[in-house]
N, C-alpha and C. Protein backbone atom coordinates (compact mmCIF):
# COMPACT_ATOMS: atom_id res chain seq x y z
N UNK A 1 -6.77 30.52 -2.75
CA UNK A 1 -7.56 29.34 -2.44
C UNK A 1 -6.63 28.20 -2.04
N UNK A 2 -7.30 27.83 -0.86
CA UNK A 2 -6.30 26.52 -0.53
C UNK A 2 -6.51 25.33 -1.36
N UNK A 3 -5.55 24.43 -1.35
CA UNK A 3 -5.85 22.92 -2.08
C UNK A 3 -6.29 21.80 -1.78
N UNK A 4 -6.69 21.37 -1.70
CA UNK A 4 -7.56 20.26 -1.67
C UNK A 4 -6.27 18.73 -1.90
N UNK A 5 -6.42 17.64 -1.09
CA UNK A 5 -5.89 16.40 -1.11
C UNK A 5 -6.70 15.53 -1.98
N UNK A 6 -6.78 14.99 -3.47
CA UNK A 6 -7.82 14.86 -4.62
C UNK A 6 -8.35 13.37 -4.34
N UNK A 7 -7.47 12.72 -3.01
CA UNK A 7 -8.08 11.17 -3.05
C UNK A 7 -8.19 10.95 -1.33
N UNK A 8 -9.27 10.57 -1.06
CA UNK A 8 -9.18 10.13 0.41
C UNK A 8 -8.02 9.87 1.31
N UNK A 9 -6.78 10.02 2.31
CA UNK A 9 -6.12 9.01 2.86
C UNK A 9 -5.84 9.79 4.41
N UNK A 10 -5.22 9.20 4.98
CA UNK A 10 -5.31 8.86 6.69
C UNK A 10 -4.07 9.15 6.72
N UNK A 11 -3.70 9.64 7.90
CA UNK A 11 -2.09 9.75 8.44
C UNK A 11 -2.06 10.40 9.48
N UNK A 12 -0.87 9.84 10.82
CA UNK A 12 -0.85 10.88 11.78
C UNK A 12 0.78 11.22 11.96
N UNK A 13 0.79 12.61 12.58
CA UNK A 13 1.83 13.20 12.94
C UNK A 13 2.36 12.75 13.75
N UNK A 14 3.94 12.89 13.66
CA UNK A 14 4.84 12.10 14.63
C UNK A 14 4.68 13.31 15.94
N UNK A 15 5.48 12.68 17.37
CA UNK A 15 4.89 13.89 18.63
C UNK A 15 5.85 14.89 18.25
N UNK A 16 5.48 16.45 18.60
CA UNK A 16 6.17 17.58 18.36
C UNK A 16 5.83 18.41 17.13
N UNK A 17 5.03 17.53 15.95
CA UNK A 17 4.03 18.37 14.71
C UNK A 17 3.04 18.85 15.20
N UNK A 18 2.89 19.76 14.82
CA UNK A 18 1.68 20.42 14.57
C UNK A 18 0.87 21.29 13.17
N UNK A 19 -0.43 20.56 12.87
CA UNK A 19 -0.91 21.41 12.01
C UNK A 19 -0.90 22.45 11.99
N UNK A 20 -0.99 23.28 10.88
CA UNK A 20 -1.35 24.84 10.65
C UNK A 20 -2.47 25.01 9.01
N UNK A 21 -3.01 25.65 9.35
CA UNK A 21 -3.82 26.09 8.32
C UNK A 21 -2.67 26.86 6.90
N UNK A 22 -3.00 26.08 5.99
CA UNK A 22 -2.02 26.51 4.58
C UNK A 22 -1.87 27.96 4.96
N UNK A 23 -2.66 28.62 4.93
CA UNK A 23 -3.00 30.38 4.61
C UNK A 23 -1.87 30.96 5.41
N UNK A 24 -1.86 30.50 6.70
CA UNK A 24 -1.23 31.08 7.58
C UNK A 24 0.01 31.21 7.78
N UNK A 25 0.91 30.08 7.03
CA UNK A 25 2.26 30.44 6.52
C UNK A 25 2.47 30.10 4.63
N UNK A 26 1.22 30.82 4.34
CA UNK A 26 1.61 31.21 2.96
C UNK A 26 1.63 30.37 1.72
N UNK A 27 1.43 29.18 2.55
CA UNK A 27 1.54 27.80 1.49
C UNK A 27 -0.12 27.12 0.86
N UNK A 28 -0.72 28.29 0.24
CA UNK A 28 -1.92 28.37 -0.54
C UNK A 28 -1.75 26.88 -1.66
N UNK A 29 -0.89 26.46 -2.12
CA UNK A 29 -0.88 25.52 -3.18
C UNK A 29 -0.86 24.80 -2.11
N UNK A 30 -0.04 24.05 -1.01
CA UNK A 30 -0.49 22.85 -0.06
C UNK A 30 -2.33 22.51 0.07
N UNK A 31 -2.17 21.33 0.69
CA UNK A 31 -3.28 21.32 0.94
C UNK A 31 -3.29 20.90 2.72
N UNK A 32 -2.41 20.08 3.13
CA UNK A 32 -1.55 20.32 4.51
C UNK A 32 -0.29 20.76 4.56
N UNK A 33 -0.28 21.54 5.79
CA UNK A 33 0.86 21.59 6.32
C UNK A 33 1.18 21.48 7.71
N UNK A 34 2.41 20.96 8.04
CA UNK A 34 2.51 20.77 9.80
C UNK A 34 4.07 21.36 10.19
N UNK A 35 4.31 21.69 11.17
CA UNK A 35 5.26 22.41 11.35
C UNK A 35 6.25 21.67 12.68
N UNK A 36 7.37 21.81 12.93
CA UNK A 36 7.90 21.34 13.93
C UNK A 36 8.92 22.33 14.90
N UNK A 37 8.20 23.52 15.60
CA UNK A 37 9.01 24.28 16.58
C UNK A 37 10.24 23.66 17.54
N UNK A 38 10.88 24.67 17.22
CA UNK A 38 10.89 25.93 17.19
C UNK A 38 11.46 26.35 15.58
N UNK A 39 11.39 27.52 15.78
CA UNK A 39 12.25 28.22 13.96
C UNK A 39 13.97 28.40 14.51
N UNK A 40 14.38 28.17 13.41
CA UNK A 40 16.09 28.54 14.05
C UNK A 40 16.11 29.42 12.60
N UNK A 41 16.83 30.81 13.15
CA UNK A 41 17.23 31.49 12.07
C UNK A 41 15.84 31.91 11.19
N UNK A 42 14.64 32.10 11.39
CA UNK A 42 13.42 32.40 11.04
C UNK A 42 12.98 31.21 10.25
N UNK A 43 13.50 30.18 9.96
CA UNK A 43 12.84 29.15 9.11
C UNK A 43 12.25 28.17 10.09
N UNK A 44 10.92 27.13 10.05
CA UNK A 44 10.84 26.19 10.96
C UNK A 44 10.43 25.11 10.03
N UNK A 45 11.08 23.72 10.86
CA UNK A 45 11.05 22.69 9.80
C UNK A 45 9.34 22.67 9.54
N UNK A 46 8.91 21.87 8.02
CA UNK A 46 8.14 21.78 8.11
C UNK A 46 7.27 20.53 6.88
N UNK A 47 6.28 19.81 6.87
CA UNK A 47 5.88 19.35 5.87
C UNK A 47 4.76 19.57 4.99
N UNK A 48 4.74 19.52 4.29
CA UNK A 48 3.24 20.02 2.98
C UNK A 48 2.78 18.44 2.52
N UNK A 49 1.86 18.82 1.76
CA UNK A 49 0.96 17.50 1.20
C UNK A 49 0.38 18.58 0.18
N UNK A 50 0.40 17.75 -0.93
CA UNK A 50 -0.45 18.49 -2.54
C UNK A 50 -0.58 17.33 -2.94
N UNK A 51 -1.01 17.31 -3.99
CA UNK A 51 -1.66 16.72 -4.82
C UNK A 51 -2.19 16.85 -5.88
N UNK A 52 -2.68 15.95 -7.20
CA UNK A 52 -3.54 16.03 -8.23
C UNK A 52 -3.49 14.68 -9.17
N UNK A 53 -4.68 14.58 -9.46
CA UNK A 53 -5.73 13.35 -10.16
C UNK A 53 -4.86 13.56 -11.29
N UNK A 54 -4.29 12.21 -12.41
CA UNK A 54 -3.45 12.11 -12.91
C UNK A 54 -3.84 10.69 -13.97
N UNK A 55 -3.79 10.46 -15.18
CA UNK A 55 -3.63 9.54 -15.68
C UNK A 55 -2.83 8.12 -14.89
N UNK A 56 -3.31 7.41 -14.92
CA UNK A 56 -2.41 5.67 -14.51
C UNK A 56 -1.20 6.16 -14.55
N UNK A 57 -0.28 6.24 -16.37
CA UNK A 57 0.71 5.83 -17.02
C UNK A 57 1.28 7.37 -16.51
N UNK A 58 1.01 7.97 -15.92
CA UNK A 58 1.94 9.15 -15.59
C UNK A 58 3.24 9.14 -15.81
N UNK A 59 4.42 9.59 -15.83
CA UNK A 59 5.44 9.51 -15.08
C UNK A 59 5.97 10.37 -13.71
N UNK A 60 6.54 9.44 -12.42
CA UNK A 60 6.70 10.40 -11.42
C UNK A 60 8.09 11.11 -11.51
N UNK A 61 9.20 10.73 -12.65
CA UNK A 61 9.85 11.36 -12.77
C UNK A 61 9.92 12.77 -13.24
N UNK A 62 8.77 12.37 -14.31
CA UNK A 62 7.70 13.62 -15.12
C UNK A 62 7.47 14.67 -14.29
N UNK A 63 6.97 14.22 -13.49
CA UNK A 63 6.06 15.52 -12.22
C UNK A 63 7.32 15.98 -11.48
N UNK A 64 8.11 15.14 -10.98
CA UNK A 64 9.34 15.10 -10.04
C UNK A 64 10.56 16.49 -10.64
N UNK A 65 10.68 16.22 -12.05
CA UNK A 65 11.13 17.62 -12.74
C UNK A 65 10.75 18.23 -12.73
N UNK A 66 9.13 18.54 -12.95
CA UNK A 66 8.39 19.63 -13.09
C UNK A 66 8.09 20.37 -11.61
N UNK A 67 8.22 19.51 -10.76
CA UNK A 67 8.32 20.61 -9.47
C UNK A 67 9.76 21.16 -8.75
N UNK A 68 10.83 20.55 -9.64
CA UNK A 68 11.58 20.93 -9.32
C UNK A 68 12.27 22.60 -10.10
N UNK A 69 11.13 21.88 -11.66
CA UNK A 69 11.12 23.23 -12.30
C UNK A 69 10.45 24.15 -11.52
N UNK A 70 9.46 24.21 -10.82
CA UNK A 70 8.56 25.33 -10.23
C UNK A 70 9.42 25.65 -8.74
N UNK A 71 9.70 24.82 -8.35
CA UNK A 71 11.01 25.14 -7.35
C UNK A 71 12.23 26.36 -7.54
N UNK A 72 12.51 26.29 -9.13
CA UNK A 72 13.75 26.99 -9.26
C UNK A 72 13.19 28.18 -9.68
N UNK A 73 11.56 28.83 -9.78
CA UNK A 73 11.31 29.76 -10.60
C UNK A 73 11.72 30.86 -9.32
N UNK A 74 11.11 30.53 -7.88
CA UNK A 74 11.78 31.18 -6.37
C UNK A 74 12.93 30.84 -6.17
N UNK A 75 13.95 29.68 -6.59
CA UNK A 75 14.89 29.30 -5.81
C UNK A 75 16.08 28.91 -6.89
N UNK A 76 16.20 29.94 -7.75
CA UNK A 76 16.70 29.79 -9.17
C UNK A 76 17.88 28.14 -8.36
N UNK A 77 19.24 28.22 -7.58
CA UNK A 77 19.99 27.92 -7.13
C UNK A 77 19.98 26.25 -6.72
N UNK A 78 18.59 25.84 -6.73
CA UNK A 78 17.68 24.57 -6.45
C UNK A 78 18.75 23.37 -7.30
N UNK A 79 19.32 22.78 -6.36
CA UNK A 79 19.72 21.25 -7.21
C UNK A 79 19.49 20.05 -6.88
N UNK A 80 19.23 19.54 -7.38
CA UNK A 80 18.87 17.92 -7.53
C UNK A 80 20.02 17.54 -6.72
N UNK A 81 19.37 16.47 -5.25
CA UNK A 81 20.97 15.74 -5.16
C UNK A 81 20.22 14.23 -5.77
N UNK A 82 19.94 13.01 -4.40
CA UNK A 82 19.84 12.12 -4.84
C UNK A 82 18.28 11.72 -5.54
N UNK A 83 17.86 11.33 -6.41
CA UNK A 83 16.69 10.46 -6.72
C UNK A 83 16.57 9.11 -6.65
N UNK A 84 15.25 8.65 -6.19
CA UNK A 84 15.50 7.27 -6.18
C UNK A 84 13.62 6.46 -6.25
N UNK A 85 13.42 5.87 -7.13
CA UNK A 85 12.00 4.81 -7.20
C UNK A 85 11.70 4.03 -6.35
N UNK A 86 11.05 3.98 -6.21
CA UNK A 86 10.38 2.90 -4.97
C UNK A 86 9.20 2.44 -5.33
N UNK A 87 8.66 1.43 -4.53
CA UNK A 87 7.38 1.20 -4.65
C UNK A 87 6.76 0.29 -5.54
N UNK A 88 5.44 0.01 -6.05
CA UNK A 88 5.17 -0.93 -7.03
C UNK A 88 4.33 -0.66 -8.16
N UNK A 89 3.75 -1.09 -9.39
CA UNK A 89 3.41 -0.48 -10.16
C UNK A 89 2.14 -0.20 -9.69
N UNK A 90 1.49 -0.80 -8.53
CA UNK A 90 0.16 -0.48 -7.84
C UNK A 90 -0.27 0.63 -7.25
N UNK A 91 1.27 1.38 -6.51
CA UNK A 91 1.75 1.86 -5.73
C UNK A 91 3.24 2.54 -6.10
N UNK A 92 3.26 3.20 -6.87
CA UNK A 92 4.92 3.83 -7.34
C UNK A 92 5.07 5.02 -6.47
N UNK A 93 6.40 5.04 -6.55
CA UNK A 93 7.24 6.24 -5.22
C UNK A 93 8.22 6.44 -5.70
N UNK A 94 8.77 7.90 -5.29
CA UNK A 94 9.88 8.19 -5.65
C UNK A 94 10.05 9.55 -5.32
N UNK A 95 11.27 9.70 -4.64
CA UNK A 95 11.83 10.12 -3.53
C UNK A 95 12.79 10.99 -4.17
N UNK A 96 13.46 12.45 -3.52
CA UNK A 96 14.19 13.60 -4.34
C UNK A 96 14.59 14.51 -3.52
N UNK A 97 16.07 14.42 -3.19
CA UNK A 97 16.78 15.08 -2.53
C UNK A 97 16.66 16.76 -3.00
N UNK A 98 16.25 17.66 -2.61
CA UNK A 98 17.15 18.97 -3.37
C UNK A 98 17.41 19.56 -2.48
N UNK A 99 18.84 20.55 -2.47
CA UNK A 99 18.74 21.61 -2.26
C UNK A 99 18.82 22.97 -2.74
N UNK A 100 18.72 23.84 -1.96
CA UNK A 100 18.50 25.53 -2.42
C UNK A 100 18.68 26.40 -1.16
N UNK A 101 18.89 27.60 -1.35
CA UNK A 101 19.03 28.76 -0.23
C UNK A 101 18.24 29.63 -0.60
N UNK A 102 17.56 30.18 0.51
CA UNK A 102 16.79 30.89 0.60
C UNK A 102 17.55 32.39 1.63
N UNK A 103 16.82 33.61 0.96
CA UNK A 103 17.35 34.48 2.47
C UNK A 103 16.73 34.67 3.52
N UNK A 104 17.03 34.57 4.46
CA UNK A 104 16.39 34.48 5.62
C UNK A 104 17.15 35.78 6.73
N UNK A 105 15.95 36.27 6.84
CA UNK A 105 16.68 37.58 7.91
C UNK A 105 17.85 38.23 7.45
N UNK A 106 17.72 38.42 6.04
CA UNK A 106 18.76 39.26 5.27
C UNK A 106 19.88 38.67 4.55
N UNK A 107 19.95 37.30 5.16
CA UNK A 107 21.12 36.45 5.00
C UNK A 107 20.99 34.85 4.39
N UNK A 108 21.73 34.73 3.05
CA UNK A 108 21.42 33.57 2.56
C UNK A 108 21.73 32.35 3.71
N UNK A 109 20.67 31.18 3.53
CA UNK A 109 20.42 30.40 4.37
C UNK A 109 20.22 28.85 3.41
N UNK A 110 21.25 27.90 4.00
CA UNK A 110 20.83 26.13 3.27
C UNK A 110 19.41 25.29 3.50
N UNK A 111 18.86 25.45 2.72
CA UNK A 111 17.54 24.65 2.94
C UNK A 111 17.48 23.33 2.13
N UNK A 112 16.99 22.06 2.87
CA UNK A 112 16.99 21.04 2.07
C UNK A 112 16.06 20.41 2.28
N UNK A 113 15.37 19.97 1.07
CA UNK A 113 13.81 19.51 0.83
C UNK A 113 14.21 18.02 0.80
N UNK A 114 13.38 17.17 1.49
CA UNK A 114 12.55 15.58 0.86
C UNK A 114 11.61 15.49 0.38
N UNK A 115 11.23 15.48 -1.29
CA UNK A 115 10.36 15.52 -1.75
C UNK A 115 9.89 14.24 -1.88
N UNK A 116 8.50 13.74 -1.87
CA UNK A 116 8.36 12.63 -2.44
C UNK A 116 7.31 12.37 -3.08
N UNK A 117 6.76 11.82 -3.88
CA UNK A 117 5.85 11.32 -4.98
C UNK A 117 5.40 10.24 -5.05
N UNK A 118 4.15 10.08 -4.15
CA UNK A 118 2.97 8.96 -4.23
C UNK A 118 2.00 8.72 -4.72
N UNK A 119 1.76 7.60 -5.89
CA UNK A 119 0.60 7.07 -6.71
C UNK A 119 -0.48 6.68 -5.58
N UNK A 120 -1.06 7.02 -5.97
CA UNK A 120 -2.01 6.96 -4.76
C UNK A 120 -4.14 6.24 -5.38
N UNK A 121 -4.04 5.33 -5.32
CA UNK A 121 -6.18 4.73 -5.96
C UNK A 121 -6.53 5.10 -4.78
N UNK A 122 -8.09 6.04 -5.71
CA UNK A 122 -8.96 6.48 -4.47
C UNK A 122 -9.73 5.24 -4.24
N UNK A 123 -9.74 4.82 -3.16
CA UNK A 123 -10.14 3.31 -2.81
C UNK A 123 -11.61 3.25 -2.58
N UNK A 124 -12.44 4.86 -2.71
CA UNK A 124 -13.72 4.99 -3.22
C UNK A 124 -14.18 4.88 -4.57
N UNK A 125 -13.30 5.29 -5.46
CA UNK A 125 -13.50 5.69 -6.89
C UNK A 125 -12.22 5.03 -7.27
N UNK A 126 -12.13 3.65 -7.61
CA UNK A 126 -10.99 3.06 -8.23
C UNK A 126 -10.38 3.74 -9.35
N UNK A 127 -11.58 4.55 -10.37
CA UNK A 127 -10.95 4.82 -11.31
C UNK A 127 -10.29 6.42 -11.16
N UNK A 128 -10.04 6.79 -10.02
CA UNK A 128 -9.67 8.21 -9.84
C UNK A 128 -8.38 7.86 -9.10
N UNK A 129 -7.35 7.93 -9.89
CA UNK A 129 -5.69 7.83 -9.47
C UNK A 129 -5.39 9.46 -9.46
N UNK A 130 -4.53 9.77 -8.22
CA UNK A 130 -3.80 10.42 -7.88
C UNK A 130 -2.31 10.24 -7.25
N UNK A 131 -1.67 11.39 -7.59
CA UNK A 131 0.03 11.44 -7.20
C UNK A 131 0.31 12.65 -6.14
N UNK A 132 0.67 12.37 -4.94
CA UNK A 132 0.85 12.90 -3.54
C UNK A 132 2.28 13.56 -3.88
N UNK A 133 2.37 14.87 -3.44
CA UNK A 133 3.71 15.12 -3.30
C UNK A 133 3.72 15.56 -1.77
N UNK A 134 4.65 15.27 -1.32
CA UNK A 134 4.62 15.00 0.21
C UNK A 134 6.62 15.55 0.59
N UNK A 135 6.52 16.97 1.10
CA UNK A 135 7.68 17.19 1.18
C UNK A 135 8.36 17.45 2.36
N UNK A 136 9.16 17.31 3.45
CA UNK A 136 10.17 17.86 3.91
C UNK A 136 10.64 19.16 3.58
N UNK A 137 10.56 20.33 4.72
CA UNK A 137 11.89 20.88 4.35
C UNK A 137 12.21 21.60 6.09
N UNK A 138 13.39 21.79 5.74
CA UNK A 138 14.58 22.13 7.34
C UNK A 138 15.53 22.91 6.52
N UNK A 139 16.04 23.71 7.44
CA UNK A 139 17.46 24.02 7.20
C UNK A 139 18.62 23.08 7.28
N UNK A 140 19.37 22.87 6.58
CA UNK A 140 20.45 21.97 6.31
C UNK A 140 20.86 21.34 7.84
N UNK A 141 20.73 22.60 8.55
CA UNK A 141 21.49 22.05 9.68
C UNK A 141 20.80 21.31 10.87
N UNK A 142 19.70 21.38 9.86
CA UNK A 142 18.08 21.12 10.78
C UNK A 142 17.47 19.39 10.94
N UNK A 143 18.08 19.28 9.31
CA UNK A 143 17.69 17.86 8.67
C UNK A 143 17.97 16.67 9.92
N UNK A 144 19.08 16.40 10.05
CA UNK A 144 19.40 15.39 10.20
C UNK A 144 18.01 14.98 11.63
N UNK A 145 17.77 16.10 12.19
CA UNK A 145 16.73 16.52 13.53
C UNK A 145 15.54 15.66 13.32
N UNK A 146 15.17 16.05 11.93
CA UNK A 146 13.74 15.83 11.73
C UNK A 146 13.47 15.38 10.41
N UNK A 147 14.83 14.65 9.72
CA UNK A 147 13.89 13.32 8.95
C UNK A 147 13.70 12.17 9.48
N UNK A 148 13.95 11.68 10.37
CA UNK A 148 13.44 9.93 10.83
C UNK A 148 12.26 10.65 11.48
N UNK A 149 11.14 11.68 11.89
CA UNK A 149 10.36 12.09 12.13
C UNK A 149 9.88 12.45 10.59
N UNK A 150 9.81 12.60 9.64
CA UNK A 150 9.60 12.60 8.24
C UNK A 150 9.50 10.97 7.71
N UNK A 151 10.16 10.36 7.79
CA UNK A 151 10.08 8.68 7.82
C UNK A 151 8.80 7.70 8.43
N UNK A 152 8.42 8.33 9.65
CA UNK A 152 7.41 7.98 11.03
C UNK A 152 6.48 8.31 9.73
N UNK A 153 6.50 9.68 9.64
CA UNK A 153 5.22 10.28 9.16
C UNK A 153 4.68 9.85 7.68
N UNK A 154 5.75 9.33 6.77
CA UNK A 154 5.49 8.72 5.60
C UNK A 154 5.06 7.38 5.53
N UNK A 155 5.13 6.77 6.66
CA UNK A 155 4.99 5.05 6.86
C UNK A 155 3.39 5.12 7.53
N UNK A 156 3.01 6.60 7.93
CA UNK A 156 1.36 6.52 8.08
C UNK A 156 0.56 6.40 7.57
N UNK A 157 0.81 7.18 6.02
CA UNK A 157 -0.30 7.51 5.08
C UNK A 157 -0.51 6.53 4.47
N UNK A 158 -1.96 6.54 4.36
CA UNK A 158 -2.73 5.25 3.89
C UNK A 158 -4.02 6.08 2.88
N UNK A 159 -4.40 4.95 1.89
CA UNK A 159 -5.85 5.42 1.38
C UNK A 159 -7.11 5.33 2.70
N UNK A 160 -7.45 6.42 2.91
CA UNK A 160 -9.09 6.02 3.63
C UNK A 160 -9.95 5.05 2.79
N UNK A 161 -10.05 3.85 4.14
CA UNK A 161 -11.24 2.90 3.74
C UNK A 161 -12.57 3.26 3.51
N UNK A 162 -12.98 2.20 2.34
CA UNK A 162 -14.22 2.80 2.38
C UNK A 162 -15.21 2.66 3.12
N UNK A 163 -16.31 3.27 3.50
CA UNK A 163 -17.32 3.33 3.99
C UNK A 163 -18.25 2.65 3.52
């Protein structure tokens, strides 16, 4: 079953993304994903969107470990580089370098994720807070390509207004 985005919001793709249906490259826990051709070495850059409805007082460092724990259960090798907070207590963020290798076409391969973690009020249902994880990933050698196109695309998302 695919996932569901738990709070209304808006965003568009920078030029050269394209959606894909979760199912179709395997990413059943996403609830989007968009891709940026071509693949080098069978990997193609790409971004996800998940989510889930969450107490206020959360912590995003809280969640931020914990997917990094679920990260290492496939990617034992997974390390933390930089972390960093952002944002406001209205609005908290926080941002998480990792990397890990994956094999790819027989042969271990550098992959490096931008994870990030957005508090997010459903601006229909004030009292329904959610936390966005919104990730990056490329091959190492891929990154530098297509994060300021990861940047574009994070400065879109907004809560949908209400109706």
């Amino acid at each position: 079953m695919v996932a569901t985005i738990p709070v209304p919001i808006q965003f568009s793709l920078p030029e050269g993304w394209q959606s894909v249906r979760p199912a179709e490259v395997k990413a059943d826990e996403a609830a989007f994903v968009a891709l940026r051709p071509p693949a080098v070495k069978g990997f193609t850059p790409n971004i996800t969107i998940s989510g889930e409805l969450h107490p206020r007082d959360v912590s995003l460092t809280e969640l931020a470990d914990a997917a990094l724990d679920r990260l290492r259960r496939g990617a034992p090798d997974a390390q933390l580089g930089r972390r960093k907070e952002a944002g406001s207590a209205g609005g908290p963020g926080l941002t998480q370098a990792v990397r890990l290798s994956l094999l790819l076409n027989g042969k271990p391969e550098q992959v490096v994720q931008l994870q990030v973690f957005l508090g997010i009020r459903d601006t229909r249902e004030p009292s329904r807070y959610a936390v966005l994880q919104i990730v990056l990933s490329s091959l190492a050698e891929q990154f530098d390509q297509v994060v300021g196109d990861f940047h574009e695309f994070l400065s879109t998302i907004r809560p949908e207004e209400k109706r």
